[in-house]
PDB file of N, CA and C in Angstrom:
ATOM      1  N   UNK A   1      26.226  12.561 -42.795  1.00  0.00           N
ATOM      2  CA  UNK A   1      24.919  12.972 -42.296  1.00  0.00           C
ATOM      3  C   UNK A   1      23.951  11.786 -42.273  1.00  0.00           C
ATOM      4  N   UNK A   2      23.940  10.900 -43.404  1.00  0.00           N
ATOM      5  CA  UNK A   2      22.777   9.764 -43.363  1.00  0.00           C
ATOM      6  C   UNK A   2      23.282   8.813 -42.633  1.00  0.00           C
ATOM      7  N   UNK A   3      24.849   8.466 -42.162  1.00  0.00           N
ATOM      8  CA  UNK A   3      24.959   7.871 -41.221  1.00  0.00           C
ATOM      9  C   UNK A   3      24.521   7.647 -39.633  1.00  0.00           C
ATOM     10  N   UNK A   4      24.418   9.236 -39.634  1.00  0.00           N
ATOM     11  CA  UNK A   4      23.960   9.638 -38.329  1.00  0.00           C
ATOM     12  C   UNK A   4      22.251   9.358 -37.851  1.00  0.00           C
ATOM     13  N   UNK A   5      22.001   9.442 -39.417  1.00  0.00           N
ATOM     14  CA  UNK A   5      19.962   9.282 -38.819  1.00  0.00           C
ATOM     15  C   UNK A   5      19.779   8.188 -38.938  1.00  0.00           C
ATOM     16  N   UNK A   6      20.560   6.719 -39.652  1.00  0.00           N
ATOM     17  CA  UNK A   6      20.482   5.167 -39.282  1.00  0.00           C
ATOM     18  C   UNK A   6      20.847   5.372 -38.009  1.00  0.00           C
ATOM     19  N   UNK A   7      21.588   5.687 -37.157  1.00  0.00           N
ATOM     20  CA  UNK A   7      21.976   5.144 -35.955  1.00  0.00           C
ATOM     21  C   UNK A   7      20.782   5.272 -34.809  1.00  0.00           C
ATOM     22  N   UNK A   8      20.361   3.438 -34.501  1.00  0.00           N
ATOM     23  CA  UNK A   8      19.316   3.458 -33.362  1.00  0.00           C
ATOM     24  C   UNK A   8      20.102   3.576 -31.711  1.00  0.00           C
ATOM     25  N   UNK A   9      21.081   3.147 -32.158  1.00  0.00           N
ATOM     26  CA  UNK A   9      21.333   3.444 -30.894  1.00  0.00           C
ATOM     27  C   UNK A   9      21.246   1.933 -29.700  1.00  0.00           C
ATOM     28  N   UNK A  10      22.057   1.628 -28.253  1.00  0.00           N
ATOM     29  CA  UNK A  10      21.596   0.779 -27.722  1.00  0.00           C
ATOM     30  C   UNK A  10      19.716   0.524 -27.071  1.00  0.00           C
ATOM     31  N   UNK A  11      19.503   1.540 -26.794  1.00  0.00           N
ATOM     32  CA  UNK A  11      18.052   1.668 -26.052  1.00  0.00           C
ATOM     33  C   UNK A  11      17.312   0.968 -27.392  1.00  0.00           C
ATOM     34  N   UNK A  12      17.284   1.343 -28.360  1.00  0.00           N
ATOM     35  CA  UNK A  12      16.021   0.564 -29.391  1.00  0.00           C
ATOM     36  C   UNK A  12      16.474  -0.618 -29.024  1.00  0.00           C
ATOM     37  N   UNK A  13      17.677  -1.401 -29.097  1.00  0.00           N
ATOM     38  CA  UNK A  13      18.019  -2.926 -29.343  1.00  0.00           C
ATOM     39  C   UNK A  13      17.372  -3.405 -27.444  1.00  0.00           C
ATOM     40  N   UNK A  14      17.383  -2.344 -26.486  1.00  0.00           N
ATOM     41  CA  UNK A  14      17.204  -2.869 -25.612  1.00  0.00           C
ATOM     42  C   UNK A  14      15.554  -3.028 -25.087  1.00  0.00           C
ATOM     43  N   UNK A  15      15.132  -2.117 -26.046  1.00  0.00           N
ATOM     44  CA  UNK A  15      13.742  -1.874 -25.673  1.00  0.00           C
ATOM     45  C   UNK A  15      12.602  -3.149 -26.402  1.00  0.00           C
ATOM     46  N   UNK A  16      13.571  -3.429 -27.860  1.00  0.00           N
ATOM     47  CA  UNK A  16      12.944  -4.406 -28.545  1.00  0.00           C
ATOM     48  C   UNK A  16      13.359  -5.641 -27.645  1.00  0.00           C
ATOM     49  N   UNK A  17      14.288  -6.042 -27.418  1.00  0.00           N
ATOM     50  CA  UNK A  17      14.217  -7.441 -26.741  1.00  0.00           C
ATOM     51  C   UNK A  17      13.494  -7.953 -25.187  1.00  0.00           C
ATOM     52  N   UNK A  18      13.183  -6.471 -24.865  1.00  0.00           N
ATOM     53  CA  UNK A  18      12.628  -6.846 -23.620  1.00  0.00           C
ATOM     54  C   UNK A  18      10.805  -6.963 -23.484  1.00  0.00           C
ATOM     55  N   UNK A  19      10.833  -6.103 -25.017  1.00  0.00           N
ATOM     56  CA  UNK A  19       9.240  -6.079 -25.691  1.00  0.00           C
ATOM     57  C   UNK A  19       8.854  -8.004 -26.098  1.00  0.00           C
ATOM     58  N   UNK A  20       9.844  -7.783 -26.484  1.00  0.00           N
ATOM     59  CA  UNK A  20      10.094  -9.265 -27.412  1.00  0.00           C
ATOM     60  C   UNK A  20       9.529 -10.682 -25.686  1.00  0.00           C
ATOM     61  N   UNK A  21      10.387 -10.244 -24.760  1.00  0.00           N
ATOM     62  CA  UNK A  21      10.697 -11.355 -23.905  1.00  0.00           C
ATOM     63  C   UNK A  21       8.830 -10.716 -23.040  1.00  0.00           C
ATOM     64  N   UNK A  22       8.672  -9.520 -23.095  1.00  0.00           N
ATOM     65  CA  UNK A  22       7.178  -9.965 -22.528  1.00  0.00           C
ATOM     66  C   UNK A  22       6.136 -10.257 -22.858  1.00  0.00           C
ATOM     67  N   UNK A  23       5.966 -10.258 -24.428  1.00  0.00           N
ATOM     68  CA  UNK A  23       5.425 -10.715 -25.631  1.00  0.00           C
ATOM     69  C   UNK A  23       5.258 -12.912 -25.397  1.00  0.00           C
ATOM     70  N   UNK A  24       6.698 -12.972 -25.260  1.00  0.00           N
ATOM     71  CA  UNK A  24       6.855 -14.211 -25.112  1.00  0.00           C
ATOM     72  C   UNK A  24       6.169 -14.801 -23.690  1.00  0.00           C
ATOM     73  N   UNK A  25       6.717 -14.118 -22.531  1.00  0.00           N
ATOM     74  CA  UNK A  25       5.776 -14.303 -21.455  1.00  0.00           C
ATOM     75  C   UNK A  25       4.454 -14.234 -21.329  1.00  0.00           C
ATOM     76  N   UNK A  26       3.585 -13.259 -22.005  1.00  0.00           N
ATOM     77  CA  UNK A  26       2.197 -13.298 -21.599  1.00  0.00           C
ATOM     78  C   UNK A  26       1.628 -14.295 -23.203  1.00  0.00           C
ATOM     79  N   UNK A  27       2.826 -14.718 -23.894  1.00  0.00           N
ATOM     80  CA  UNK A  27       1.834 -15.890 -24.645  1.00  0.00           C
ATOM     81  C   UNK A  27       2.026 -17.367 -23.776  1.00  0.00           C
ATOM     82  N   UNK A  28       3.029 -17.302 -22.946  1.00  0.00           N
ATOM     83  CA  UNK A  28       3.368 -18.647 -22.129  1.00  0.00           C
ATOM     84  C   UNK A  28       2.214 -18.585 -20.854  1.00  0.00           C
ATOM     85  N   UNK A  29       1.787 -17.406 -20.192  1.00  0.00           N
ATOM     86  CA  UNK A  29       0.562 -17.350 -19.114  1.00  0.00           C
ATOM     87  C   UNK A  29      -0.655 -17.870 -19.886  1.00  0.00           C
ATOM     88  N   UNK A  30      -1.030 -17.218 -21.058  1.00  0.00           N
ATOM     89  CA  UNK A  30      -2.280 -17.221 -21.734  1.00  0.00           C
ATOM     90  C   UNK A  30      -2.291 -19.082 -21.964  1.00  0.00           C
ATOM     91  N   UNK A  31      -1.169 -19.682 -22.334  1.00  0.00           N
ATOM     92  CA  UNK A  31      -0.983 -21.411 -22.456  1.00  0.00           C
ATOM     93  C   UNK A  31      -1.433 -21.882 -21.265  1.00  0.00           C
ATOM     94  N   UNK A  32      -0.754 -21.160 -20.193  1.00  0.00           N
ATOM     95  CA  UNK A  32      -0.936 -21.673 -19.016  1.00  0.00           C
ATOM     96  C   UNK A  32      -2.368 -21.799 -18.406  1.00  0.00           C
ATOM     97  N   UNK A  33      -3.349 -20.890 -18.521  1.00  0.00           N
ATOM     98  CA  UNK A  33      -4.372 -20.662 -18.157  1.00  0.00           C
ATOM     99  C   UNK A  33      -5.012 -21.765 -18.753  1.00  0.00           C
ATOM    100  N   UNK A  34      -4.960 -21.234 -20.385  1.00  0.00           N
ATOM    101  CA  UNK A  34      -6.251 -22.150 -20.907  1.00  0.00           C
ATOM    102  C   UNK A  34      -5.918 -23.836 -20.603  1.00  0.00           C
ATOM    103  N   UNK A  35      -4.749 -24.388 -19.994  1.00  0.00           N
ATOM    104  CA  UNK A  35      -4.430 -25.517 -19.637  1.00  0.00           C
ATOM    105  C   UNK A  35      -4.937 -25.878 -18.460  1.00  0.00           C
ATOM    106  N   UNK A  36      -4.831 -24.941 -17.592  1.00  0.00           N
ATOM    107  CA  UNK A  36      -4.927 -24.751 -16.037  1.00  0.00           C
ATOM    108  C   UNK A  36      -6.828 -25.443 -16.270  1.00  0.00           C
ATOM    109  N   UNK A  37      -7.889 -24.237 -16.681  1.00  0.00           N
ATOM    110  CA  UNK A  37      -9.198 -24.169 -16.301  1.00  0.00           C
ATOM    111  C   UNK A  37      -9.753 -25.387 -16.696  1.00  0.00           C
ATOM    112  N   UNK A  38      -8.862 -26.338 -17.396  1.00  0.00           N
ATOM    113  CA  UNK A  38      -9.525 -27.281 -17.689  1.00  0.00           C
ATOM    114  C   UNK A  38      -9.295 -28.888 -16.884  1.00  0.00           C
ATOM    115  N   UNK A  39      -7.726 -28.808 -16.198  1.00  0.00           N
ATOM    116  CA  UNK A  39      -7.146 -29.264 -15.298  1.00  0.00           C
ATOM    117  C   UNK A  39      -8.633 -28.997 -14.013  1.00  0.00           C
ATOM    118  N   UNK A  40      -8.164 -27.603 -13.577  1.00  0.00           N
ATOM    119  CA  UNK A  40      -9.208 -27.188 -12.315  1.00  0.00           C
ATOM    120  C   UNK A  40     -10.095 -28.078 -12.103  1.00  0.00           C
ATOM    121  N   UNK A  41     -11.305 -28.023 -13.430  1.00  0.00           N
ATOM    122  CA  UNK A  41     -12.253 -28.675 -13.830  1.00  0.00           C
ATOM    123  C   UNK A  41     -12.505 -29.864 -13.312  1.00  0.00           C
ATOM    124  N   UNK A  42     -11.015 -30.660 -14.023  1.00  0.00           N
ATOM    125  CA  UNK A  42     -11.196 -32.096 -13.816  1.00  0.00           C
ATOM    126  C   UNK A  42     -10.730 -32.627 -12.267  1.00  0.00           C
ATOM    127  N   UNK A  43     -10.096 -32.089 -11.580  1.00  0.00           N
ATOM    128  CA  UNK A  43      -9.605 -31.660 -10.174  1.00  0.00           C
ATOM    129  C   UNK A  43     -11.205 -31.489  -9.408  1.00  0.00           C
ATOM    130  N   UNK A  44     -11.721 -30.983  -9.780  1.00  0.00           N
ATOM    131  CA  UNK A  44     -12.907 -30.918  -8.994  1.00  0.00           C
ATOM    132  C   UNK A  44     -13.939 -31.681  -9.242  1.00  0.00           C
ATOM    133  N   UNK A  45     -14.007 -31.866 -10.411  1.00  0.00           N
ATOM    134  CA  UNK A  45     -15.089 -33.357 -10.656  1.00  0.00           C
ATOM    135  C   UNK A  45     -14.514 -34.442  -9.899  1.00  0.00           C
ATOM    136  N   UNK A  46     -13.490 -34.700  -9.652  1.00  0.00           N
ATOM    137  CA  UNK A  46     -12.727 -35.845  -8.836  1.00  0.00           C
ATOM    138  C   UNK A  46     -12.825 -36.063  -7.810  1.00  0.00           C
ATOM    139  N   UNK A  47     -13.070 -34.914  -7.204  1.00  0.00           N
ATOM    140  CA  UNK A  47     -13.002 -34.512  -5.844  1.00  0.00           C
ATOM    141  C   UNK A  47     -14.513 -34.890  -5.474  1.00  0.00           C
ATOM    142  N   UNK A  48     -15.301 -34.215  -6.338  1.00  0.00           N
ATOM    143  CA  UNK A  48     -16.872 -34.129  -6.124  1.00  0.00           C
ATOM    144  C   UNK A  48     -17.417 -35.483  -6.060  1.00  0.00           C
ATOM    145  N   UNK A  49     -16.821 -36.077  -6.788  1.00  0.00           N
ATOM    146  CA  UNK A  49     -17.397 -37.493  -6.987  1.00  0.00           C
ATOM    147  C   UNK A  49     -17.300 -38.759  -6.155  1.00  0.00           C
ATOM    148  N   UNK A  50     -15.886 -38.408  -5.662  1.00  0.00           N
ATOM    149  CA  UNK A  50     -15.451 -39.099  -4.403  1.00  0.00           C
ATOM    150  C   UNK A  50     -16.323 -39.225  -3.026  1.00  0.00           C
ATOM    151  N   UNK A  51     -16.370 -37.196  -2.811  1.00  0.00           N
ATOM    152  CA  UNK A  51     -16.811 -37.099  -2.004  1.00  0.00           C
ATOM    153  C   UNK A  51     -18.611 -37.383  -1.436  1.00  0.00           C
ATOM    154  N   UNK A  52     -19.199 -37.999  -2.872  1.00  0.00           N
ATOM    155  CA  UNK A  52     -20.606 -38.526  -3.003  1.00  0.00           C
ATOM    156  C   UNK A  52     -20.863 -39.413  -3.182  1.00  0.00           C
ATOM    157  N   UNK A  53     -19.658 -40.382  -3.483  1.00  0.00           N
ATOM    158  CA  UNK A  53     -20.012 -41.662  -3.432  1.00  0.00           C
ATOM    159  C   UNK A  53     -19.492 -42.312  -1.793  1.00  0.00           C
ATOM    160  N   UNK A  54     -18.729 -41.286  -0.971  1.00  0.00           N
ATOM    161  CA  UNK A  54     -19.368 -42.070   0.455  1.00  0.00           C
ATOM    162  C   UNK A  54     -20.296 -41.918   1.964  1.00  0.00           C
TER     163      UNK A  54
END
């Protein structure tokens, strides 16, 4: 009987790793961003500056 109520079964193992892998993805976007707006930034000061000094 107590064997039976440990058993998760495949769906938990499948549900956790795919929790797991979008967990991992939206901490790799959130990197991405705060990398990105500051890139942008400097991308456009570059641009701006160019374009006023002729």
């Amino acid at each position: 009987m107590l064997n039976t109520l440990l058993y998760i079964g495949p769906g938990l193992g499948i549900g956790t790793i795919l929790l797991v892998l979008i967990i991992f993805i939206i901490v790799l976007i959130s990197f991405g961003l705060i990398l990105w707006i500051p890139i942008k930034n400097f991308l456009k000061w570059i641009f701006s500056t160019k374009s006023s000094s002729k």
